[in-house]
C-alpha atoms as a PDB file:
ATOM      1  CA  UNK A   1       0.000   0.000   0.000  1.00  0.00           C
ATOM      2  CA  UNK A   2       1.601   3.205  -0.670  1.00  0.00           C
ATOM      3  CA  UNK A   3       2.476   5.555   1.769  1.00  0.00           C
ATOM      4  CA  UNK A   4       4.693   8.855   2.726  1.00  0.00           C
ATOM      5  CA  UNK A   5       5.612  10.579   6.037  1.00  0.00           C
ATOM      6  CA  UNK A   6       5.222  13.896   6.934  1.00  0.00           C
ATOM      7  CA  UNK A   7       7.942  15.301   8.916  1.00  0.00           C
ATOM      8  CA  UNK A   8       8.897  18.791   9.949  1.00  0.00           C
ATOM      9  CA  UNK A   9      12.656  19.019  10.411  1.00  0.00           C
ATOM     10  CA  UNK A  10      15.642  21.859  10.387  1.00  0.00           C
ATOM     11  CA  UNK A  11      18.982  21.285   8.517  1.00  0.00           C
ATOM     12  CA  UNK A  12      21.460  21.661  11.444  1.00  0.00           C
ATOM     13  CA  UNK A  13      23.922  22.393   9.431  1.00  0.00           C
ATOM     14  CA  UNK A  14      22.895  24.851   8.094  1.00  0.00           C
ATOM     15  CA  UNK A  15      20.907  26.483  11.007  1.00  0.00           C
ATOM     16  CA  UNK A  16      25.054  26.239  12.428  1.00  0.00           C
ATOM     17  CA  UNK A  17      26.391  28.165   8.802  1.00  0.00           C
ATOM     18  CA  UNK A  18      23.532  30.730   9.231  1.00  0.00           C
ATOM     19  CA  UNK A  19      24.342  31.684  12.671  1.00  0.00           C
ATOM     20  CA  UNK A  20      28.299  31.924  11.857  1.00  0.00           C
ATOM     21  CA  UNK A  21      27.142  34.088   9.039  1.00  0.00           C
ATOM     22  CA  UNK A  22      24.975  36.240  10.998  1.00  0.00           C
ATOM     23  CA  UNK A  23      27.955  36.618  13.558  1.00  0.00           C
ATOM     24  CA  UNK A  24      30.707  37.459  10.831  1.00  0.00           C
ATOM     25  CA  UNK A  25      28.513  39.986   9.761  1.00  0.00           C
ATOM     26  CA  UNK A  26      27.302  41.606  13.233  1.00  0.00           C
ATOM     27  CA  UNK A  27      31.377  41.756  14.139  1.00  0.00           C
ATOM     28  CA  UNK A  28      32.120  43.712  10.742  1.00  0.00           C
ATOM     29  CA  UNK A  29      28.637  45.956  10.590  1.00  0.00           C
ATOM     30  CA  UNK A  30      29.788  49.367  11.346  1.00  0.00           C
ATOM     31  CA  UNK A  31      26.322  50.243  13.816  1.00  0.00           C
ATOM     32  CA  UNK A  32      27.324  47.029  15.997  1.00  0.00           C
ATOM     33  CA  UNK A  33      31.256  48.456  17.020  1.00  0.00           C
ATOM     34  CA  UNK A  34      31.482  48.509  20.538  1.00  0.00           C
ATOM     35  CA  UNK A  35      28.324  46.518  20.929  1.00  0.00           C
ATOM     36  CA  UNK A  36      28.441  43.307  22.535  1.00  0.00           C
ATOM     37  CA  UNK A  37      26.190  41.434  20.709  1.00  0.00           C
ATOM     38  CA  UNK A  38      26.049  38.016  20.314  1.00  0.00           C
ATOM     39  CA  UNK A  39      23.740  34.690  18.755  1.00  0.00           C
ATOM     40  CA  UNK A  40      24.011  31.169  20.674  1.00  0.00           C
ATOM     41  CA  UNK A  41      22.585  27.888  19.532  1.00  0.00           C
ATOM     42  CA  UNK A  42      21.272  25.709  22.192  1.00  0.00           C
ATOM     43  CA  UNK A  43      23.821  22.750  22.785  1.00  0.00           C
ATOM     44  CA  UNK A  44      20.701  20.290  22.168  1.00  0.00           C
ATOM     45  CA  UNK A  45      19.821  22.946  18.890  1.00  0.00           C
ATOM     46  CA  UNK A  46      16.655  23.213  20.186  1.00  0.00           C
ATOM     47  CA  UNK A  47      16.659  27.295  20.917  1.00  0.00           C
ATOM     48  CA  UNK A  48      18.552  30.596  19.554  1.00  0.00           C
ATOM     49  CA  UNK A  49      19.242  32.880  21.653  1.00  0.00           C
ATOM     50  CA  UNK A  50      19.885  36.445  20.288  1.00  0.00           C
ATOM     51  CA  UNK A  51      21.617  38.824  23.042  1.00  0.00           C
ATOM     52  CA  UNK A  52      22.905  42.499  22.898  1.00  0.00           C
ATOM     53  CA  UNK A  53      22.962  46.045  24.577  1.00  0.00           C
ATOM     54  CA  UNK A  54      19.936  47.141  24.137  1.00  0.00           C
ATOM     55  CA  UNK A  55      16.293  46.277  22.348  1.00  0.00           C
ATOM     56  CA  UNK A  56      17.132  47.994  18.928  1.00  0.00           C
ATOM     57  CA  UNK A  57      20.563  46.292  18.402  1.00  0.00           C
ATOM     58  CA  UNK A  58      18.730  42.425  19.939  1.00  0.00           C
ATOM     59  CA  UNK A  59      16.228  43.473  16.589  1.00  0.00           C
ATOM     60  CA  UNK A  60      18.709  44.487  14.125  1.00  0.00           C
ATOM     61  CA  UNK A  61      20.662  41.202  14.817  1.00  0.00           C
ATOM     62  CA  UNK A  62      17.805  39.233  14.987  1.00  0.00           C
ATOM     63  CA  UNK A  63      16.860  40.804  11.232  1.00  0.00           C
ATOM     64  CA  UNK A  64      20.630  39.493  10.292  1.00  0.00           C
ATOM     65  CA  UNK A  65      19.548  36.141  11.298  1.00  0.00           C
ATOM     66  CA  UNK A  66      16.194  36.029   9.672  1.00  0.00           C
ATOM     67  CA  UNK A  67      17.850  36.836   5.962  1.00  0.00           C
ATOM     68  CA  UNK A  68      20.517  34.986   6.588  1.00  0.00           C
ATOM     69  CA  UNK A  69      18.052  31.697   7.748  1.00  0.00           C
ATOM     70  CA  UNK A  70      15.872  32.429   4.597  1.00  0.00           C
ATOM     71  CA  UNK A  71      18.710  32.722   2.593  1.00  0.00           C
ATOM     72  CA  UNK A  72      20.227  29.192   3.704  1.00  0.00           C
ATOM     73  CA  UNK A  73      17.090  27.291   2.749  1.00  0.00           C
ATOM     74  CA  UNK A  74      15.423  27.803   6.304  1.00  0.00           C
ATOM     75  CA  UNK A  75      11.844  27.965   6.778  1.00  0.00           C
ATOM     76  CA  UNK A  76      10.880  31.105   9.188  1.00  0.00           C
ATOM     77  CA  UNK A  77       7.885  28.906  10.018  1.00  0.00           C
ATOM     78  CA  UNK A  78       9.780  26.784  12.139  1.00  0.00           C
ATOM     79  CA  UNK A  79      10.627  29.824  14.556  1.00  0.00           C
ATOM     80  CA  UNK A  80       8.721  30.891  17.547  1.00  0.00           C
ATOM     81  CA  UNK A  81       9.832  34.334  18.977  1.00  0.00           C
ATOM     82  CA  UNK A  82       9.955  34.261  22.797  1.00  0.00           C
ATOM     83  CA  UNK A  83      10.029  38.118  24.805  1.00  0.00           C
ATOM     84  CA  UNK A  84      12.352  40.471  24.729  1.00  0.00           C
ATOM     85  CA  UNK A  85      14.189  39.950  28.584  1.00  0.00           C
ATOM     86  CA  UNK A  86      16.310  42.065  30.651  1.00  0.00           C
ATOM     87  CA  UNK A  87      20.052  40.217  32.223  1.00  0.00           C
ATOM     88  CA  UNK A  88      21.467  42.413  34.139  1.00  0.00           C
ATOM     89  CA  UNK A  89      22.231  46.046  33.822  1.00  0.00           C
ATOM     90  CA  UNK A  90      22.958  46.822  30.163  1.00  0.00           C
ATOM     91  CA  UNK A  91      21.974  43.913  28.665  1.00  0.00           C
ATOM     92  CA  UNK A  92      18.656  42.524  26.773  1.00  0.00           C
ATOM     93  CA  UNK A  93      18.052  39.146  24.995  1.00  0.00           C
ATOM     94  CA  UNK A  94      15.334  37.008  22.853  1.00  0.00           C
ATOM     95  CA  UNK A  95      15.172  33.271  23.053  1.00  0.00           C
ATOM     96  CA  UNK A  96      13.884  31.752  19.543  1.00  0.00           C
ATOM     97  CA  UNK A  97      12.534  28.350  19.755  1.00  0.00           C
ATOM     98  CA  UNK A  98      13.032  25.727  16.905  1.00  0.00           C
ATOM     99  CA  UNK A  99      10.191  23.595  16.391  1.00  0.00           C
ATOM    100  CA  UNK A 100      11.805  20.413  15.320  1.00  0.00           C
ATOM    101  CA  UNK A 101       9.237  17.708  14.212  1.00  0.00           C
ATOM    102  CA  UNK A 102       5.218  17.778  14.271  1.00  0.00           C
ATOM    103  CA  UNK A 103       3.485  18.135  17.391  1.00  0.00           C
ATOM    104  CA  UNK A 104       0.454  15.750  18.413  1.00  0.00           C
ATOM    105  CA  UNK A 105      -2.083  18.557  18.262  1.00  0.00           C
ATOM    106  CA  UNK A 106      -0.893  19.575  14.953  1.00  0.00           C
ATOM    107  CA  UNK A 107      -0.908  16.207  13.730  1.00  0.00           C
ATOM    108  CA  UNK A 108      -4.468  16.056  14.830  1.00  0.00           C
ATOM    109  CA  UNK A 109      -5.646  18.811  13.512  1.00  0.00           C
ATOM    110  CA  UNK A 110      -3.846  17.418  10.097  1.00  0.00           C
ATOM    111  CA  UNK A 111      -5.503  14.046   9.879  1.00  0.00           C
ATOM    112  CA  UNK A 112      -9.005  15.846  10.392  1.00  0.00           C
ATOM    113  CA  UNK A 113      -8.072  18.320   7.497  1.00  0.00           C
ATOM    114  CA  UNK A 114      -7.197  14.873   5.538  1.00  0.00           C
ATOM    115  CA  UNK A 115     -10.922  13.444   6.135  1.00  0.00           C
ATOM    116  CA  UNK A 116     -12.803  16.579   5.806  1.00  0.00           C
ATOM    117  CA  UNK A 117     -10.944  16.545   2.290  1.00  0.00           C
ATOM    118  CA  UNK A 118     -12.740  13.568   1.261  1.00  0.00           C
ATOM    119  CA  UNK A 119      -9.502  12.108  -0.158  1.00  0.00           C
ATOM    120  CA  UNK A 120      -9.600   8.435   0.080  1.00  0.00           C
ATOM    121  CA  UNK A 121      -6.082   7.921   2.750  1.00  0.00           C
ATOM    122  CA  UNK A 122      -5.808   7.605   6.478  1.00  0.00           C
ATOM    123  CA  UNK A 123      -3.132   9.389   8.272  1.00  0.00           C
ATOM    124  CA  UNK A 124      -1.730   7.824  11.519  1.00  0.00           C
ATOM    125  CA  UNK A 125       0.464   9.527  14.160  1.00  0.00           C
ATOM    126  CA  UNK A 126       3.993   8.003  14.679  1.00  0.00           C
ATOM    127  CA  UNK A 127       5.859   9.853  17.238  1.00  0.00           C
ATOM    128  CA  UNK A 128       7.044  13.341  15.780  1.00  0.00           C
ATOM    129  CA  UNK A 129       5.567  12.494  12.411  1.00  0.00           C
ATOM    130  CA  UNK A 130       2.948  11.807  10.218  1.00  0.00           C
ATOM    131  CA  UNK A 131       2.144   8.891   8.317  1.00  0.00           C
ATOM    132  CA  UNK A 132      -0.286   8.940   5.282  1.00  0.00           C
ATOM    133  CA  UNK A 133      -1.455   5.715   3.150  1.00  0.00           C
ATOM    134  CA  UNK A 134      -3.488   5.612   0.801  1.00  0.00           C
ATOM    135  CA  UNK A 135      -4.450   3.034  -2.414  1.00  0.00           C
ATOM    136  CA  UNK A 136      -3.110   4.535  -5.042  1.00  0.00           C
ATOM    137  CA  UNK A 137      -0.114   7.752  -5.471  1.00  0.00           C
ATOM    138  CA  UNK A 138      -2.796   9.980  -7.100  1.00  0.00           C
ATOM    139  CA  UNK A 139      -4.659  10.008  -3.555  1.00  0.00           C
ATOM    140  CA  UNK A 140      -1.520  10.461  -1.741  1.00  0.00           C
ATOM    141  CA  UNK A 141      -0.272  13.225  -4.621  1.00  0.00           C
ATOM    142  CA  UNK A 142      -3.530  15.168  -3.878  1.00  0.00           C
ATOM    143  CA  UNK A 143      -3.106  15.200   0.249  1.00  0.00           C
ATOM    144  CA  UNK A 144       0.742  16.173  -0.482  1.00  0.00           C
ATOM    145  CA  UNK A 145      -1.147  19.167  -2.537  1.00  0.00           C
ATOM    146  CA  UNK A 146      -3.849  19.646   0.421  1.00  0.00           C
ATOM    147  CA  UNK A 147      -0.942  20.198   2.729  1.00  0.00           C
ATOM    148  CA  UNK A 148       0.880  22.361   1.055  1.00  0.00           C
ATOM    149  CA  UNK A 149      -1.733  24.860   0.679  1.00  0.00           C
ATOM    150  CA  UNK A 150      -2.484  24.475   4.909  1.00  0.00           C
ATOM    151  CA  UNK A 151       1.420  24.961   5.654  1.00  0.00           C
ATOM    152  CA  UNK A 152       0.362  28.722   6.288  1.00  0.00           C
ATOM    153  CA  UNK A 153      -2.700  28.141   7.849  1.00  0.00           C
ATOM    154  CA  UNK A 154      -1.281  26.189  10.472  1.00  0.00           C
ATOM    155  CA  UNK A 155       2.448  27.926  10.526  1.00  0.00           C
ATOM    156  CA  UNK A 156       4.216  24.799  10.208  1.00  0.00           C
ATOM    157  CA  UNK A 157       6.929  23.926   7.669  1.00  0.00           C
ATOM    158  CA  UNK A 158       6.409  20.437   6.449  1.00  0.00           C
ATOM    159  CA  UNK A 159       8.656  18.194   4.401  1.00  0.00           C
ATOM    160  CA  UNK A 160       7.168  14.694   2.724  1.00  0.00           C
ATOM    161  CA  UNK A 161       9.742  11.899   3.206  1.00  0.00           C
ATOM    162  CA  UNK A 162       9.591   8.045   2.493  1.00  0.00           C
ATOM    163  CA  UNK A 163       7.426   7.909  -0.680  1.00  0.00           C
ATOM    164  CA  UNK A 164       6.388   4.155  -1.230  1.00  0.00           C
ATOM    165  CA  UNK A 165       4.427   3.337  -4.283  1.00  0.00           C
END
């Protein structure tokens, strides 16, 4: 029976070259002299943390990191944006969360948008992903479609994986 999974997953390597980009670029950038900003990757790459001197320059960097994300083939839908927090005296920062894999209530509301569809193929939950089968590709071509056009919708950035025929 064929089948595909639906996954939702960041390139770590290049989420890595993006931030060394964004830092090569913050250390030459003529409004960032004497400014101690900085961008650090979670060790288990599951947060970015951008960090400066004040709320403007925590922005401007995080705008260097956005372009230079998009730019490396990096979906912006996989980032959620946490509050702007004060450390200490001079010093301001913004945690940004990276949503690896699909959560269950997204996968949920996924397989419902499948059988509201009317497509003839059953999606089943299997851990951080989604599986779809279905009896023949066209079905399974047509929920790849369907998905596509709910990516958006649902802010998630989705990547099929394992086609069987």
């Amino acid at each position: 029976m064929p089948s595909f999974d639906v996954v939702s997953k960041i390139d770590l390597a290049e989420l890595d070259n993006a931030v060394n980009q964004t830092k090569k670029e913050l250390s030459t950038r003529y409004d960032f002299q004497g400014v101690n900003a900085d961008i650090v990757v979670a060790p288990d790459n599951t947060s970015v943390t951008v960090k400066a001197n004040s709320e403007d320059k925590v922005q401007a960097a995080k705008e260097v990191l956005l372009s230079k994300l998009a730019k490396r083939g990096i979906s912006l839908r996989v980032l959620e944006f946490g509050d702007i927090e004060k450390t200490g005296l001079a010093n301001v920062k913004q945690p940004i969360k990276l949503q690896q894999g699909i959560p269950v209530e997204k996968s949920k509301e996924l397989i419902k948008v499948l059988k509201d569809s009317k497509i003839k193929v059953q999606g089943s939950i299997q851990a951080d992903q989604l599986r779809v089968t279905g009896k023949n590709r066209d079905d399974l071509q047509a929920a790849m479609a369907l998905f596509r056009k709910e990516q958006d919708r649902m802010s998630l950035d989705m990547q099929f994986t394992n086609f069987r025929d």
